[in-house]
Protein backbone atom coordinates (compact mmCIF):
# COMPACT_ATOMS: atom_id res chain seq x y z
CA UNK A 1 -3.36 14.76 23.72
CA UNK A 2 -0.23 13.34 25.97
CA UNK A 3 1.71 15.74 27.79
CA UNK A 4 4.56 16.51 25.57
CA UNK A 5 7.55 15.40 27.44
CA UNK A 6 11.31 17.11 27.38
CA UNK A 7 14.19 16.01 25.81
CA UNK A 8 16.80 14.36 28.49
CA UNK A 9 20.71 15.73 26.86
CA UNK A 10 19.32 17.43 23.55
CA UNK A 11 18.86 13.89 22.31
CA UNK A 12 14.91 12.76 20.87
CA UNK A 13 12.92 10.76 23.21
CA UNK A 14 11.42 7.66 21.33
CA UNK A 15 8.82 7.10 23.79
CA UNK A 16 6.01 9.20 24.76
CA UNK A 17 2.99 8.36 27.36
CA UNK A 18 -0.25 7.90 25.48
CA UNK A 19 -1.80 7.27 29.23
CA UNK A 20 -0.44 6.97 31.75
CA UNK A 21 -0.91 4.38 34.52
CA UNK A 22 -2.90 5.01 37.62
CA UNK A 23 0.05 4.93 40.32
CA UNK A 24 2.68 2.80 39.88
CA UNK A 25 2.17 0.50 36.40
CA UNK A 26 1.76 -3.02 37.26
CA UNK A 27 2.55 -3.61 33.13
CA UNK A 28 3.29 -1.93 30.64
CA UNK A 29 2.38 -1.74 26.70
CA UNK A 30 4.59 -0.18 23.70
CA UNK A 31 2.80 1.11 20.60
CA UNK A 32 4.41 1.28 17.13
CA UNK A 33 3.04 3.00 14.34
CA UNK A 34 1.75 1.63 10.93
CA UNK A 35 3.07 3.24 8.09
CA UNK A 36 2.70 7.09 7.54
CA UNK A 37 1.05 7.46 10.70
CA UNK A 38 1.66 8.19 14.41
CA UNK A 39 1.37 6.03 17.41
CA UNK A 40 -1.50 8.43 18.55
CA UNK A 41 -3.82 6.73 15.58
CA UNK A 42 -3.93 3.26 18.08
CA UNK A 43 -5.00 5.04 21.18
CA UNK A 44 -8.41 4.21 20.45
CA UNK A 45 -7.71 1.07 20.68
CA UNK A 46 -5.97 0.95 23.87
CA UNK A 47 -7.20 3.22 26.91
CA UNK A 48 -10.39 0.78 27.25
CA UNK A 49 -7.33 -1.00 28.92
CA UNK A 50 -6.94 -1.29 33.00
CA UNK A 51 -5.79 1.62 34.49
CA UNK A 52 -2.55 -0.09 35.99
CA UNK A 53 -1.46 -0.31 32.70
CA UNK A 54 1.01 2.31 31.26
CA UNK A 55 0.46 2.81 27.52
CA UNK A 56 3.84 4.37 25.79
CA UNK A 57 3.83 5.22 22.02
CA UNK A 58 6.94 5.31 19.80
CA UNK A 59 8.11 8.77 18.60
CA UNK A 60 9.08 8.00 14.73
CA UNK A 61 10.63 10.65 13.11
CA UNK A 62 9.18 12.72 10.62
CA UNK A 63 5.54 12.91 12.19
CA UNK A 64 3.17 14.02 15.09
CA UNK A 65 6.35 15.42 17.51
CA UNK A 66 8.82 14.68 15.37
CA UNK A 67 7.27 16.34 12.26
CA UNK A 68 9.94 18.38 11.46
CA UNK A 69 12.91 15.50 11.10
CA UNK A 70 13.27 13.08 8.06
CA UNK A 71 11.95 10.06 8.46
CA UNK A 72 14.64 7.34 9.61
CA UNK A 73 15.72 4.75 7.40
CA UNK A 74 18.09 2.44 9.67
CA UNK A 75 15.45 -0.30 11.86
CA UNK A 76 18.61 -0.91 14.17
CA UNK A 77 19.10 2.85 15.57
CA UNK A 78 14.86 3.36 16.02
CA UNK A 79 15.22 0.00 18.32
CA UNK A 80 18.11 0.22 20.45
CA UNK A 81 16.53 3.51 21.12
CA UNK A 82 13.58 2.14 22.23
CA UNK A 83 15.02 -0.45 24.31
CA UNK A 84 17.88 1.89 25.81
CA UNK A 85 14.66 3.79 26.92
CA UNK A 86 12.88 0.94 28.57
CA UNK A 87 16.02 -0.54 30.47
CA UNK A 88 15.79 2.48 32.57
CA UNK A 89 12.74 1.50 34.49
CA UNK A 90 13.14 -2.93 33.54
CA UNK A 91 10.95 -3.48 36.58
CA UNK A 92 7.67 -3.46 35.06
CA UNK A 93 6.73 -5.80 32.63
CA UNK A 94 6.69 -4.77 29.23
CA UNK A 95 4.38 -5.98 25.93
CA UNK A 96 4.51 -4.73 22.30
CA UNK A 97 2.24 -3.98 19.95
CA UNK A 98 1.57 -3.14 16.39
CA UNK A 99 -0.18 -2.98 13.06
CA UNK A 100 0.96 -4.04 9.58
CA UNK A 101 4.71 -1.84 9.88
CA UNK A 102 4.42 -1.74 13.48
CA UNK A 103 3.73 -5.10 14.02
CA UNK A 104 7.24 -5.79 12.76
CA UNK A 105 8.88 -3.46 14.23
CA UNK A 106 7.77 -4.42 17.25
CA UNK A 107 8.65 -7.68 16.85
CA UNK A 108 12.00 -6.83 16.06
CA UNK A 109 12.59 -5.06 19.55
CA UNK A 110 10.95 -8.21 21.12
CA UNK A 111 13.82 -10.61 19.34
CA UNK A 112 16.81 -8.38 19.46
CA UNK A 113 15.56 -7.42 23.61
CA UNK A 114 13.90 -10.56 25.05
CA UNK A 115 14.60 -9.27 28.70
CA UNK A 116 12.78 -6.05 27.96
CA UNK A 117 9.75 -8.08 26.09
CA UNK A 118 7.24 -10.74 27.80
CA UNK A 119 4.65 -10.84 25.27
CA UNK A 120 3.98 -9.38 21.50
CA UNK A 121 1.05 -8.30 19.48
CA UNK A 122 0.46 -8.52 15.97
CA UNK A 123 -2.01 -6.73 13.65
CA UNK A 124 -2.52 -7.06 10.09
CA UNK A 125 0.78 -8.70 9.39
CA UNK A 126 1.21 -11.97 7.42
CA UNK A 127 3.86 -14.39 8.92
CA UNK A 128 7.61 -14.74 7.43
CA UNK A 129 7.38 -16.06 4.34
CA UNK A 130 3.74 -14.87 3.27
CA UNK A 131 3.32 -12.00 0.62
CA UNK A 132 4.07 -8.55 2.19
CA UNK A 133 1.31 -5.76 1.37
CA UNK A 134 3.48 -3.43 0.37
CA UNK A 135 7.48 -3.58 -1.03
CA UNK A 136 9.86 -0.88 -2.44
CA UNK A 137 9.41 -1.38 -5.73
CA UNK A 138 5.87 0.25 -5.28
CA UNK A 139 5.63 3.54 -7.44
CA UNK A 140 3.69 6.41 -6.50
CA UNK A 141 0.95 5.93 -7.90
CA UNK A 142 1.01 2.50 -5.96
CA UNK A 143 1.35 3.86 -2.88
CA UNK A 144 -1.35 6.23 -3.29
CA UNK A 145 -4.12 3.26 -4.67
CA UNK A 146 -2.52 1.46 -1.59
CA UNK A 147 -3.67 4.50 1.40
CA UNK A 148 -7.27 4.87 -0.88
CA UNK A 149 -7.89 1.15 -0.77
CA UNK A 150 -6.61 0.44 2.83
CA UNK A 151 -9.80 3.39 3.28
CA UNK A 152 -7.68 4.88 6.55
CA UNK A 153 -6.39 8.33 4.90
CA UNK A 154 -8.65 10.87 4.24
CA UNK A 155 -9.00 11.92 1.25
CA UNK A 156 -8.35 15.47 1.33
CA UNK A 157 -5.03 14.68 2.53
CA UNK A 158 -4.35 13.03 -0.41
CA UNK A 159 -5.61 15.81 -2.57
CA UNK A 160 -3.52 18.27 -1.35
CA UNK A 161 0.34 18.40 -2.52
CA UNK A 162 1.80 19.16 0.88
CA UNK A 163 0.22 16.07 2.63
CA UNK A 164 0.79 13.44 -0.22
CA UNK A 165 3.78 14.82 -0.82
CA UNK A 166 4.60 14.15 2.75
CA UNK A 167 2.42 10.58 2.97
CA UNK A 168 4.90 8.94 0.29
CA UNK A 169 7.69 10.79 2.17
CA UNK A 170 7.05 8.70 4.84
CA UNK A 171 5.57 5.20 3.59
CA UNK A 172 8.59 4.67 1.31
CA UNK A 173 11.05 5.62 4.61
CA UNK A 174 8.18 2.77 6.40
CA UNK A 175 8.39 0.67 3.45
CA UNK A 176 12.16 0.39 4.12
CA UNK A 177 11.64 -0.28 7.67
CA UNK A 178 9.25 -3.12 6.94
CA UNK A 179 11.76 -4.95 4.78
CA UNK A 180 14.29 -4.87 7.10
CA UNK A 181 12.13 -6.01 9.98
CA UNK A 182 10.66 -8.84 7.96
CA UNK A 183 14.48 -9.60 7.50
CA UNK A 184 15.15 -10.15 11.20
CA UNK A 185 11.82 -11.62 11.88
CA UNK A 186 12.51 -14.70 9.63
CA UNK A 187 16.13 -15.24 10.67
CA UNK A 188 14.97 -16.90 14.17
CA UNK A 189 11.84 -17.48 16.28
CA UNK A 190 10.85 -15.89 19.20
CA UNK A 191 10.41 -17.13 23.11
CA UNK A 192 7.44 -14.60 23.47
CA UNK A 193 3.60 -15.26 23.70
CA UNK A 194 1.83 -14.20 20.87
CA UNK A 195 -1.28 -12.53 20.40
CA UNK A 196 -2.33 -12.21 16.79
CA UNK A 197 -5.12 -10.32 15.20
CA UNK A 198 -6.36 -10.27 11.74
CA UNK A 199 -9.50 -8.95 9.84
CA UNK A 200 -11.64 -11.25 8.01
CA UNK A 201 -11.77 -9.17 4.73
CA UNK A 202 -8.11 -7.52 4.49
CA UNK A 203 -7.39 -8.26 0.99
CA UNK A 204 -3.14 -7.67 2.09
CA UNK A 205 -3.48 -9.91 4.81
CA UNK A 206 -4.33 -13.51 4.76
CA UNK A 207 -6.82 -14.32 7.81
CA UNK A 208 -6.32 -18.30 6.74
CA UNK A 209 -2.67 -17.87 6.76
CA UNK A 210 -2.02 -16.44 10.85
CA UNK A 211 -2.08 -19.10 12.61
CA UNK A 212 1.52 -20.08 10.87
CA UNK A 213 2.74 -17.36 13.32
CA UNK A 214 2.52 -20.22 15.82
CA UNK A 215 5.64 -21.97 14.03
CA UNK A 216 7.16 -18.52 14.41
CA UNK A 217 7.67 -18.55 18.44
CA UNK A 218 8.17 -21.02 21.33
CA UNK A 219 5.72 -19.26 23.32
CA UNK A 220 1.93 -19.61 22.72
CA UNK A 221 0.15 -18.05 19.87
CA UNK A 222 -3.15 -17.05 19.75
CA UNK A 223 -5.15 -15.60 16.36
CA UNK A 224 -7.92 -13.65 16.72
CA UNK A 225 -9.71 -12.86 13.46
CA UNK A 226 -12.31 -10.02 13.31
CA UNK A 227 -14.81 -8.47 10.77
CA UNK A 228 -13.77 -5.87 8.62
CA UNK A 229 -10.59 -4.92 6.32
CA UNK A 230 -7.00 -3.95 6.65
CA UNK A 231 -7.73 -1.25 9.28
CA UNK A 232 -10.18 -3.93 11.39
CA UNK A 233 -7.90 -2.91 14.55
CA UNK A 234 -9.71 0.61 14.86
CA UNK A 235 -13.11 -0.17 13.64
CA UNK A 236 -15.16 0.64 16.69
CA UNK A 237 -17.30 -2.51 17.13
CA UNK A 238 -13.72 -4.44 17.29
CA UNK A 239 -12.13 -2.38 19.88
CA UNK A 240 -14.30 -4.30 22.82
CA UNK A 241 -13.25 -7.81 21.87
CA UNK A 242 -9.54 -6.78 21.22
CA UNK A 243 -9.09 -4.30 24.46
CA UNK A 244 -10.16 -8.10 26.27
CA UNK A 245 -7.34 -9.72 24.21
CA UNK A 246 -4.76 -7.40 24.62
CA UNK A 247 -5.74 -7.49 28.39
CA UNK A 248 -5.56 -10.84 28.96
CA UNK A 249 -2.08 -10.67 27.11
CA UNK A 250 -0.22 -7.58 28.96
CA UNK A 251 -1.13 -8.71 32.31
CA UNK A 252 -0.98 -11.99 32.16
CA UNK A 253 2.32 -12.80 29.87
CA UNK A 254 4.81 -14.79 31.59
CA UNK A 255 8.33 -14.00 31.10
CA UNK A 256 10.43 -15.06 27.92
CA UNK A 257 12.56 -17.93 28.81
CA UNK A 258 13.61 -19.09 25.21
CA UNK A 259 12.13 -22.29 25.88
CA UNK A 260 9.95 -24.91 23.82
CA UNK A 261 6.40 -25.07 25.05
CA UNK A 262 5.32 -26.45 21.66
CA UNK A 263 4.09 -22.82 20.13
CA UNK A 264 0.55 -24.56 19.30
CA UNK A 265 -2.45 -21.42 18.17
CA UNK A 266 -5.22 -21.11 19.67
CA UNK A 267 -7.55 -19.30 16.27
CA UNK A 268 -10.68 -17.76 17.43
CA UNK A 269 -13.58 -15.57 15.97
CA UNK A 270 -15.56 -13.17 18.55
């Protein structure tokens, strides 16, 4: 587990290290959550990564460190948090990333901070203006069909009052927090690179449908669609081919200039 870090002033800190960079980080690479879960759940993903790159996770309340808070419900407050944090080291270059929730989220802090953000990654998220997977309207009995199907809660957690209690807690507080991010994400385009990943079988997310996240950025886009479902990002045989991606992506992204360089996708299969 990363070394639990102090508060600076009483105040929460919003980022945490997940690893930490061999000597001085020649990039950088920001984790949001998906929905009811922790940053921690990506790390998998992530430390095949070089070890110049610093991996930071976002604290959200109401789970792993910040168990004990209720979960937020304003998207402005978690990112001006998260980007006050960053400006205080703006020297090494910094990419997002995130999954379904996440994704947005992250995207948001990579729209509303383009100095802070060179490049963005998106997982299991349709584009503005595609169905969403999941909405406020969804009961509870929604939301729990929804964690069964998406097969990445266990199930005893589910059984037990405490824990569901606590899951739908915290996916109708991430529910909110999706809305509002979808909100900012379809107001304007961004002036980042994308890297997009999808699964082939995600029956929430349309693997036909990513590449329209090109139209969604002046930068360049790339889709990468893999086997599996909705949770694709952490099955193991996956983690090689995206670790490459998300490589290529974090220490190669130029910086965001706002500019038109035409936004064309590159889709690929491994």
């Amino acid at each position: 587990m990363p070394r639990r870090e102090p508060r600076r002033r009483g105040r929460p800190e919003w980022l945490y290290p997940l690893r930490r960079a061999a000597g001085r980080p020649r990039a950088r690479l920001v984790v949001f959550p998906y929905a009811a879960a922790g940053a921690t759940a990506l790390r998998p993903v992530l430390t095949g990564l070089p070890d110049e790159v610093e991996l930071l996770g976002v604290a959200l309340p109401g789970r792993e460190r910040r168990f004990g808070e209720p979960p937020a419900s304003g998207l402005d407050g978690i990112v001006d948090a998260v980007a006050a944090e960053l400006a205080a080291d703006p020297s090494v270059p910094t990419s997002v990333f995130g999954h379904c929730m996440g994704a947005g989220m992250a995207l948001v802090l990579a729209q509303t901070h383009p100095r802070l953000v060179r490049g963005a990654v998106v997982s299991g998220r349709n584009p503005p203006g595609a169905p969403r997977s999941t909405s406020l309207d969804m009961d509870d009995a929604d939301i729990i069909a929804f964690l069964e199907s998406a097969g990445n809660t266990a199930p005893e957690l589910l059984a037990d009052a405490f824990w569901r209690d606590k899951l739908l807690e915290l996916f109708r507080g991430d529910a909110a927090l999706g809305e509002q991010a979808s909100q900012v994400i379809g107001a304007r385009p961004l002036g980042q690179d994308l890297l997009v990943l999808g699964g082939g079988d995600d029956p929430y997310v349309d693997p036909s449908g990513l590449s329209g996240w090109a139209a969604r950025t002046s930068g360049r886009c790339e889709v990468l669609v893999l086997p599996g479902d909705h949770f694709f990002v952490i099955d193991p045989p996956n983690i090689p081919v995206i670790t490459r991606a998300l490589g290529d992506l974090v220490l190669d992204a130029p910086a965001s200039t706002g500019g038109d360089s035409g936004g064309s996708p590159r889709v690929g299969r491994p």
